[in-house]
Structures are given as C-alpha cells and as structure tokens.
C-alpha atoms as a PDB file:
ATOM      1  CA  UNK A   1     125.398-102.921  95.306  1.00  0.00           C
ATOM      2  CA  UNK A   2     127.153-102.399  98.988  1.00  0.00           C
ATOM      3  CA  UNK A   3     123.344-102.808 100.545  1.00  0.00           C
ATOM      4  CA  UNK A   4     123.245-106.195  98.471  1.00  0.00           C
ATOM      5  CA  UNK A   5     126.518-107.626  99.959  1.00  0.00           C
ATOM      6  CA  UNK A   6     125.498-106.453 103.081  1.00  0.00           C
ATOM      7  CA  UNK A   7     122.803-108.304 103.603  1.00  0.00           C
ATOM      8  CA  UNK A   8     123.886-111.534 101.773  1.00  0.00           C
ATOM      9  CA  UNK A   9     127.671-111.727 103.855  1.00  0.00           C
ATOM     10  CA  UNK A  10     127.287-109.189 106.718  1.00  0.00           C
ATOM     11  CA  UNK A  11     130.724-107.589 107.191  1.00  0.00           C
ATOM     12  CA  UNK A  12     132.731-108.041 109.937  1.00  0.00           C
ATOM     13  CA  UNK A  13     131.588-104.811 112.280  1.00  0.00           C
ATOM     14  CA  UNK A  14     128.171-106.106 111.603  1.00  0.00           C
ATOM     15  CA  UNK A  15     128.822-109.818 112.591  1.00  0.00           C
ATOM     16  CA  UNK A  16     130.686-108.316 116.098  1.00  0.00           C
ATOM     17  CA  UNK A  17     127.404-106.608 116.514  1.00  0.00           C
ATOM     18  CA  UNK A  18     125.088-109.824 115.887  1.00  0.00           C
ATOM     19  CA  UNK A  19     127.547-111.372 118.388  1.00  0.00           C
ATOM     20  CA  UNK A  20     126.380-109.099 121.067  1.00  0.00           C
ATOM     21  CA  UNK A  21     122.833-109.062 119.926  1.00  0.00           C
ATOM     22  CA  UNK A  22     122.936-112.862 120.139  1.00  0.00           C
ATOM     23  CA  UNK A  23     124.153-113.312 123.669  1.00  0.00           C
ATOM     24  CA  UNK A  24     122.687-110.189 125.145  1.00  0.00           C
ATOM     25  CA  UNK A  25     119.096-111.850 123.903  1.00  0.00           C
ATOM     26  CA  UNK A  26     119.934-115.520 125.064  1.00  0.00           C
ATOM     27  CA  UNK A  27     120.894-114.120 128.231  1.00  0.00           C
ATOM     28  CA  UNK A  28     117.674-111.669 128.570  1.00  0.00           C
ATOM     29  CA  UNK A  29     115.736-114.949 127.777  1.00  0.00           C
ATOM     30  CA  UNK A  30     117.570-117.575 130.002  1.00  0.00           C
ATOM     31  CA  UNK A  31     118.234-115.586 133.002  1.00  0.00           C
ATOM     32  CA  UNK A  32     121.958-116.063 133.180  1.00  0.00           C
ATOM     33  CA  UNK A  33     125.199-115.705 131.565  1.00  0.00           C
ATOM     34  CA  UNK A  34     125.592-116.440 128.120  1.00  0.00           C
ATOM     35  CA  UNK A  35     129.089-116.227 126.415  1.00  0.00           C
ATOM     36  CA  UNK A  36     128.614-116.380 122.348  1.00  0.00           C
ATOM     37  CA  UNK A  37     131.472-116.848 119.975  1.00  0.00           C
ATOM     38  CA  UNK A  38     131.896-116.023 116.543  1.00  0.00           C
ATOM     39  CA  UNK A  39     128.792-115.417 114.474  1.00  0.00           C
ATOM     40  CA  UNK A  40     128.685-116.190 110.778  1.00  0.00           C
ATOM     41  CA  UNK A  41     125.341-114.629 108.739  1.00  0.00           C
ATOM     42  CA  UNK A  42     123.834-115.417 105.300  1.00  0.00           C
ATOM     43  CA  UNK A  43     121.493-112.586 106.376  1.00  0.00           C
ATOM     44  CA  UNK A  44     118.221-113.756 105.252  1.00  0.00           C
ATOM     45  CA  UNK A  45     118.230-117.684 105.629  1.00  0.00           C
ATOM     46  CA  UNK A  46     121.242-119.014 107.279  1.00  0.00           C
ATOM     47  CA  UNK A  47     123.365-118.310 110.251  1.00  0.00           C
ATOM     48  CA  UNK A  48     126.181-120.181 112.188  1.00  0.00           C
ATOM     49  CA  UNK A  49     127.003-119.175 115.492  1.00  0.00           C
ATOM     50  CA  UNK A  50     130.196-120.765 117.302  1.00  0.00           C
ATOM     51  CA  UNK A  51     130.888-121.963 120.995  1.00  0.00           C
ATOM     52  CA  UNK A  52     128.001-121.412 123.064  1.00  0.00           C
ATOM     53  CA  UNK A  53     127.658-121.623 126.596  1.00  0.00           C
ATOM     54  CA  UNK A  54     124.680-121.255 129.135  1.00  0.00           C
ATOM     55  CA  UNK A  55     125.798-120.806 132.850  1.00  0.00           C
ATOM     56  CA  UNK A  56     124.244-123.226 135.212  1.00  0.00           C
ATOM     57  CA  UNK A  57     122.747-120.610 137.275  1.00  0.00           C
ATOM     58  CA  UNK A  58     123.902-117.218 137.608  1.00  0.00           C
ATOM     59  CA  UNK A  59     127.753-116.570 136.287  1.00  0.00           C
ATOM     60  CA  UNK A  60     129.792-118.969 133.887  1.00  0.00           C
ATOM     61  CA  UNK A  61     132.184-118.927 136.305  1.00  0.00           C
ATOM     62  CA  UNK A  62     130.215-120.984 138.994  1.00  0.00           C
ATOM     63  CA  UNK A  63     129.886-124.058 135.983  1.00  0.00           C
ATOM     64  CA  UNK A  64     128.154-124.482 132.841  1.00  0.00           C
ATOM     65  CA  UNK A  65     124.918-126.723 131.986  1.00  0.00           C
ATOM     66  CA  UNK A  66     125.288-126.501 128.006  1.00  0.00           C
ATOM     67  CA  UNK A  67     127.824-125.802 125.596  1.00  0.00           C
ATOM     68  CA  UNK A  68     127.972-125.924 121.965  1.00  0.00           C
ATOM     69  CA  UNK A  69     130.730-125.984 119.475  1.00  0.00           C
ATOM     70  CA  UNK A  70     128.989-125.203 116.466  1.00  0.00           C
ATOM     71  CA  UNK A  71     125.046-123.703 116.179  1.00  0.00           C
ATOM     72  CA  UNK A  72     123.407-123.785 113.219  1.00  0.00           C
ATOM     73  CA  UNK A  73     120.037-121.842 111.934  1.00  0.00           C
ATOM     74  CA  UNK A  74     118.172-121.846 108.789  1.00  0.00           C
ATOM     75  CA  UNK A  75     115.304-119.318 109.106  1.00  0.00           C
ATOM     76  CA  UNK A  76     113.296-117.243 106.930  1.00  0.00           C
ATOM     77  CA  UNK A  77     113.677-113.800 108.007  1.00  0.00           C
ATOM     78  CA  UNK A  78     111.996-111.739 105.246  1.00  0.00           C
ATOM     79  CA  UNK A  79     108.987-113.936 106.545  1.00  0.00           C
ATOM     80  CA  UNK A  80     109.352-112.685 110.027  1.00  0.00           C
ATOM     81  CA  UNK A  81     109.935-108.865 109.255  1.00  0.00           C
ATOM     82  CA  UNK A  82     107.048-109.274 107.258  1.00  0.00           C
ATOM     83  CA  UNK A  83     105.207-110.639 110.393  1.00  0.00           C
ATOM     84  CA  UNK A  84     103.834-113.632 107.701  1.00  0.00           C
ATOM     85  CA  UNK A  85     104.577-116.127 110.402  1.00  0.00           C
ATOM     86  CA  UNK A  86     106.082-115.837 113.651  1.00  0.00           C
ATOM     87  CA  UNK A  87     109.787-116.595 114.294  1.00  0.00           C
ATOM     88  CA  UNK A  88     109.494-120.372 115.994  1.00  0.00           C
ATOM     89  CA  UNK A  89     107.481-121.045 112.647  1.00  0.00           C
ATOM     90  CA  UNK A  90     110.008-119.311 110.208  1.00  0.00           C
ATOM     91  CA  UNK A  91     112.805-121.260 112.025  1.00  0.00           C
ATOM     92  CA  UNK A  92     113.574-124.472 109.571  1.00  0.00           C
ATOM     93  CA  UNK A  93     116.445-126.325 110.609  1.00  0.00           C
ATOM     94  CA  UNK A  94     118.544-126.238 114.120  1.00  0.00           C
ATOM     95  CA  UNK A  95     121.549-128.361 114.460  1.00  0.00           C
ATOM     96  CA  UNK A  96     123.493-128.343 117.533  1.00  0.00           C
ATOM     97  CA  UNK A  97     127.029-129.979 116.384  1.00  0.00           C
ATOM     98  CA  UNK A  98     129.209-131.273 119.505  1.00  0.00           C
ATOM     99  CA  UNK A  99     126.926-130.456 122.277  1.00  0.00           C
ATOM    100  CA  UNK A 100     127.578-130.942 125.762  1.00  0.00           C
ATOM    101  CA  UNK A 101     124.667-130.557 128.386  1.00  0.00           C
ATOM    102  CA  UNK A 102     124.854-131.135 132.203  1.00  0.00           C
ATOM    103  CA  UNK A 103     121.212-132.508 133.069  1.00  0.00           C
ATOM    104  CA  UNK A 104     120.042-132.820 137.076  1.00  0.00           C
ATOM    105  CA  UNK A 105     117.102-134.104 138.713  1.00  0.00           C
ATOM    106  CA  UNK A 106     116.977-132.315 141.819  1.00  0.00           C
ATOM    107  CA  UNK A 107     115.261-134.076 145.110  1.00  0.00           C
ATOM    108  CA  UNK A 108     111.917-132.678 144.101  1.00  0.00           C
ATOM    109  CA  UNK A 109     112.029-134.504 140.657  1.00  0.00           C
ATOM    110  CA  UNK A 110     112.466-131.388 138.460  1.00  0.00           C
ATOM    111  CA  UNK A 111     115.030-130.930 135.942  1.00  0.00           C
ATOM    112  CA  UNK A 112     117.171-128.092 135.433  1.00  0.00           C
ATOM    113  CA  UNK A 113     116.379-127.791 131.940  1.00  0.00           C
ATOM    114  CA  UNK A 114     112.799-127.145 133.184  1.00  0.00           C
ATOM    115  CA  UNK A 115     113.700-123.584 134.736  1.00  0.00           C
ATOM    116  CA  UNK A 116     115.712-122.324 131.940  1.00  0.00           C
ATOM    117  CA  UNK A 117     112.120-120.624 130.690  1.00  0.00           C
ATOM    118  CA  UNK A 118     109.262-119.224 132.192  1.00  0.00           C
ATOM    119  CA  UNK A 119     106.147-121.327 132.640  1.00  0.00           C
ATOM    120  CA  UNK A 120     103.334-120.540 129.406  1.00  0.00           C
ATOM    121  CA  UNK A 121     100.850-122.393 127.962  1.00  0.00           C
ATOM    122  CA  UNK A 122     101.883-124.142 125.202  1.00  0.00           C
ATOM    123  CA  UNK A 123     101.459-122.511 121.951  1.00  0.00           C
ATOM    124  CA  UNK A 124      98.908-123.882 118.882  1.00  0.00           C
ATOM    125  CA  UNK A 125     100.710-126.089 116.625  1.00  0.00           C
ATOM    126  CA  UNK A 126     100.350-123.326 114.124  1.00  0.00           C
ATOM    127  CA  UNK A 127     102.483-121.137 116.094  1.00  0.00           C
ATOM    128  CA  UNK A 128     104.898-123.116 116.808  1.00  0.00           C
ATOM    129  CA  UNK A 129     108.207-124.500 115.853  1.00  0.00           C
ATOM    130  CA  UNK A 130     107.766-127.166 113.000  1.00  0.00           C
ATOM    131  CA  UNK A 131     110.863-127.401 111.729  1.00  0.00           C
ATOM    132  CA  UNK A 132     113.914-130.069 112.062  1.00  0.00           C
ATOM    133  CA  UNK A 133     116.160-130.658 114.758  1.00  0.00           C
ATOM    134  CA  UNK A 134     119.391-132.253 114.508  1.00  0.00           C
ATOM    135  CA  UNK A 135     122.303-133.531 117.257  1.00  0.00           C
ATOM    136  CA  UNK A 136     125.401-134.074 115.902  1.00  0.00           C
ATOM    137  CA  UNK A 137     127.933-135.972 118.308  1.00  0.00           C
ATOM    138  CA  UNK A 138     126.797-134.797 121.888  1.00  0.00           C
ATOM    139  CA  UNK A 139     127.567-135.472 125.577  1.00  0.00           C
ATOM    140  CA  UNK A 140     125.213-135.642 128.351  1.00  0.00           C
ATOM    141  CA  UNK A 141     126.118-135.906 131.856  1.00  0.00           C
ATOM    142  CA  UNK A 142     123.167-136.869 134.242  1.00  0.00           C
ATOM    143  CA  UNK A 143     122.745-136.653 137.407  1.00  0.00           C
ATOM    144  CA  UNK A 144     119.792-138.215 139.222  1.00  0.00           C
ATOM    145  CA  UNK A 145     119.243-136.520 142.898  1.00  0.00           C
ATOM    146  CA  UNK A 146     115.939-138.103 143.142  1.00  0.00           C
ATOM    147  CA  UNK A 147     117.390-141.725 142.591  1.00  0.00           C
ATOM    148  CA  UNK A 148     119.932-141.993 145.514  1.00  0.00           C
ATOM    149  CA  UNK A 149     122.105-145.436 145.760  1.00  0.00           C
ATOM    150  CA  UNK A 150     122.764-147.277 148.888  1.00  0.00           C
ATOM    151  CA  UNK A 151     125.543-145.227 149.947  1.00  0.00           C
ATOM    152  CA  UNK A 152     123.556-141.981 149.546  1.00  0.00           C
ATOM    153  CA  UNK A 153     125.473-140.962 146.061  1.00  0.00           C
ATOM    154  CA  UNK A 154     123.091-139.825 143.205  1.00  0.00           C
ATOM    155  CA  UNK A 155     122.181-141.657 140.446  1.00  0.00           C
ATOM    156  CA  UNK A 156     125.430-140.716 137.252  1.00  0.00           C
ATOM    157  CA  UNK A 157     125.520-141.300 133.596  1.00  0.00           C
ATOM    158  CA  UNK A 158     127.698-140.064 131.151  1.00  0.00           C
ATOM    159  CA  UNK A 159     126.533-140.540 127.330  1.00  0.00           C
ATOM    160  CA  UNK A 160     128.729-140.001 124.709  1.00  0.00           C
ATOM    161  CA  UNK A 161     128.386-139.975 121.141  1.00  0.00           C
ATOM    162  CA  UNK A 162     124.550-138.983 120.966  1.00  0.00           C
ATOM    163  CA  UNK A 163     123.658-138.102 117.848  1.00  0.00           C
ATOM    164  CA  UNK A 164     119.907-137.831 116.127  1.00  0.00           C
ATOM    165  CA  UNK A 165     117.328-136.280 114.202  1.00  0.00           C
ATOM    166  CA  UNK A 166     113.619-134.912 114.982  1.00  0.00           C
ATOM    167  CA  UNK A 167     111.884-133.968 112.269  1.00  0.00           C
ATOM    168  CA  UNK A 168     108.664-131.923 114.287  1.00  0.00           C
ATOM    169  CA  UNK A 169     106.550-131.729 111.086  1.00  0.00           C
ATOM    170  CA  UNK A 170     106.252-135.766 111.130  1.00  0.00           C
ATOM    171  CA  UNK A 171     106.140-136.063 115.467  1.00  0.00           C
ATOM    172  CA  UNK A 172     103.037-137.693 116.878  1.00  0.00           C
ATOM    173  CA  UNK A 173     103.879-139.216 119.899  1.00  0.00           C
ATOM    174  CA  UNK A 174     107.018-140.376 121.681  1.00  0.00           C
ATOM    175  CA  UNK A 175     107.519-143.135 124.307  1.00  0.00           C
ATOM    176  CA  UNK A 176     110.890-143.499 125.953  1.00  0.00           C
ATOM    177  CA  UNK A 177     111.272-147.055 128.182  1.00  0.00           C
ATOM    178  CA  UNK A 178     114.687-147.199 130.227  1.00  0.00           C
ATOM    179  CA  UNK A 179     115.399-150.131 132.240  1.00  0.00           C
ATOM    180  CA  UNK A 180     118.147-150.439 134.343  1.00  0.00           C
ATOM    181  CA  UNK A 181     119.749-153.304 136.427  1.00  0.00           C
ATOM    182  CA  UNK A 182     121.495-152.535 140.009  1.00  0.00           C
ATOM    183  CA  UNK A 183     124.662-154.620 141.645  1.00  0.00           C
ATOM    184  CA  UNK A 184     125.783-153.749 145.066  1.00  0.00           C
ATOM    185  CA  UNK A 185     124.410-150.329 145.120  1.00  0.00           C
ATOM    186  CA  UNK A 186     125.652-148.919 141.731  1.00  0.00           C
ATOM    187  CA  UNK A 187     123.919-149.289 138.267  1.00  0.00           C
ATOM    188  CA  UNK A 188     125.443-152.848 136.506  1.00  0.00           C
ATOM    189  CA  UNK A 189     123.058-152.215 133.153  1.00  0.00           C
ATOM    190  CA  UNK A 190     121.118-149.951 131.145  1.00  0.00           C
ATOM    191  CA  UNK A 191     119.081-150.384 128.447  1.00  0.00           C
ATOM    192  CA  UNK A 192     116.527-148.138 126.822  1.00  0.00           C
ATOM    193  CA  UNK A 193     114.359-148.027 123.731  1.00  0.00           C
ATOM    194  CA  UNK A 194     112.353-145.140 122.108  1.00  0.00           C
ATOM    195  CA  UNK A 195     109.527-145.894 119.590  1.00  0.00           C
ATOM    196  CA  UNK A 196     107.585-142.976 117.706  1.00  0.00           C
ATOM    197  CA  UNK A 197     104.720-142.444 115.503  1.00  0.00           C
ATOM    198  CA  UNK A 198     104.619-139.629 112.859  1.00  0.00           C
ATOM    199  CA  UNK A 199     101.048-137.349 113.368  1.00  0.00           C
END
C-alpha cells in the first residue's frame, strides 16, 4: 500500500529530491545556472514544478533570460521506462503559466535562445515532441542589436500579456509578418500577423 502512495503523491523527502534532480538536469542540459522551486508529482502522468529560472549566461546572479512561475507537465512515464516511445514523444502537454523571457539579437543576427542547446539534426517527426504547448500570461522583453536606431540604441519591445496555444500534432507551417513604422529614430507602430496551416 505505502509503494502505491508513493508513486501516486511522492512524499515530501522524495519531492526535495526531484527538486534537485530537476535543476541539476536543466542545468547539465543548458549550460548554466538553474534555480528550481517547489516540485509537485503525480508520479506517473503529471508534474508541476514552481519558479523557474535560467541564468543568462553563466550565474543567476549576472541576470536571468527566463523565468517561470508555474511549469506544468503531463507525460507518460510508464511509457518511457518501458522505452515504448522516447521521452519528447511521451511528453503531452507543457504549459508555461506567467513566463517571463529576455530575448536578444546580438550584432551577428543570432538569438540567445539559439545557444541555450547544442547544434543536432533535427529529429524524425516520430521522435519527436507532438504534444501541446500552452502560454499562459507571459512577458517578453526584446532586444534587437542587429536593428540599431539613429542614435545608435538597439531596437526594444516589451510585450505583455502573451498568451497562446500550439497544438504540434495539427502544425504544418507557420508564417509570422511584422511591420513596423519609424518616427524620428524610435519605433511609432507595430503591427504583426501570424497565419498557420494544420499538416
């Protein structure tokens, strides 16, 4: 009966231990510091992990380029100690509830984001992750190093409120269009449109 609780509501010693194991392996992955808060498990299919945040480069202490309040996986573990799929394909759901990421475009046109993994080739749709993502009242801060104004200052937005879904079983293809309108050096409109069509 204990082994049954166990793995349905992990107790609290073995919830401080998933909140090591969680940071330990985003910061083994990412390169950087990681700091991971509270970690809530339904052991098998479900898990909520609290205030995330990914250092911009090295230490947390130098700035942040993402933070999460809230983190939340459904996944399908029995199917990934089984090794019936692998893990990006047992993964079902993310949602990423009040997000805040700092985005840059350096000079040479790269964004940060970009480095946070090492360069593969892309993986066979079968192989890969398939399930749902979901944003649930984000921030983004952008900054545009590659698009310089007339007084030499890079390119700023600051989006609040972004919120969405992406449902990766249904994506085919994605276009983004941004337009944006420029009065004495400094950006006087924006406006933007995204149209998709499901595979």
């Amino acid at each position: 009966a204990e082994a049954a609780v166990m793995l349905l509501r992990p107790p609290a010693r073995l919830q401080d231990w998933l909140q090591v194991l969680v940071a330990r392996q985003l910061a083994d992955t990412l390169q950087r510091e990681v700091r991971v808060g509270r970690v809530q498990a339904r052991w098998l299919t479900h898990a909520v992990v609290r205030d995330v945040a990914v250092a911009a480069e090295h230490r947390l202490a130098d700035g942040e380029m993402l933070r999460v309040r809230r983190l939340e996986l459904d996944y399908d573990l029995i199917a990934i100690v089984r090794r019936e799929v692998p893990a990006p394909v047992a993964l079902d759901r993310v949602v990423l509830d009040g997000a805040w990421a700092r985005v840059e475009r350096g000079a040479d046109r790269v964004i940060n984001f970009a480095r946070l993994l090492p360069r593969r080739p892309p993986l066979p749709p079968e192989k890969s992750f398939q399930g749902v993502i979901e944003i649930r009242d984000g921030e983004i801060s952008y900054v545009d190093y590659a698009a310089l104004g007339k007084d030499g200052s890079p390119l700023t937005l600051e989006l609040t409120g972004v919120s969405g879904r992406v449902d990766m079983r249904r994506l085919g293809w994605i276009q983004v269009q941004a337009e944006a309108g420029e009065r004495l050096g400094r950006i006087h409109s924006l406006r933007a449109s995204v149209e998709g069509q499901p595979s």
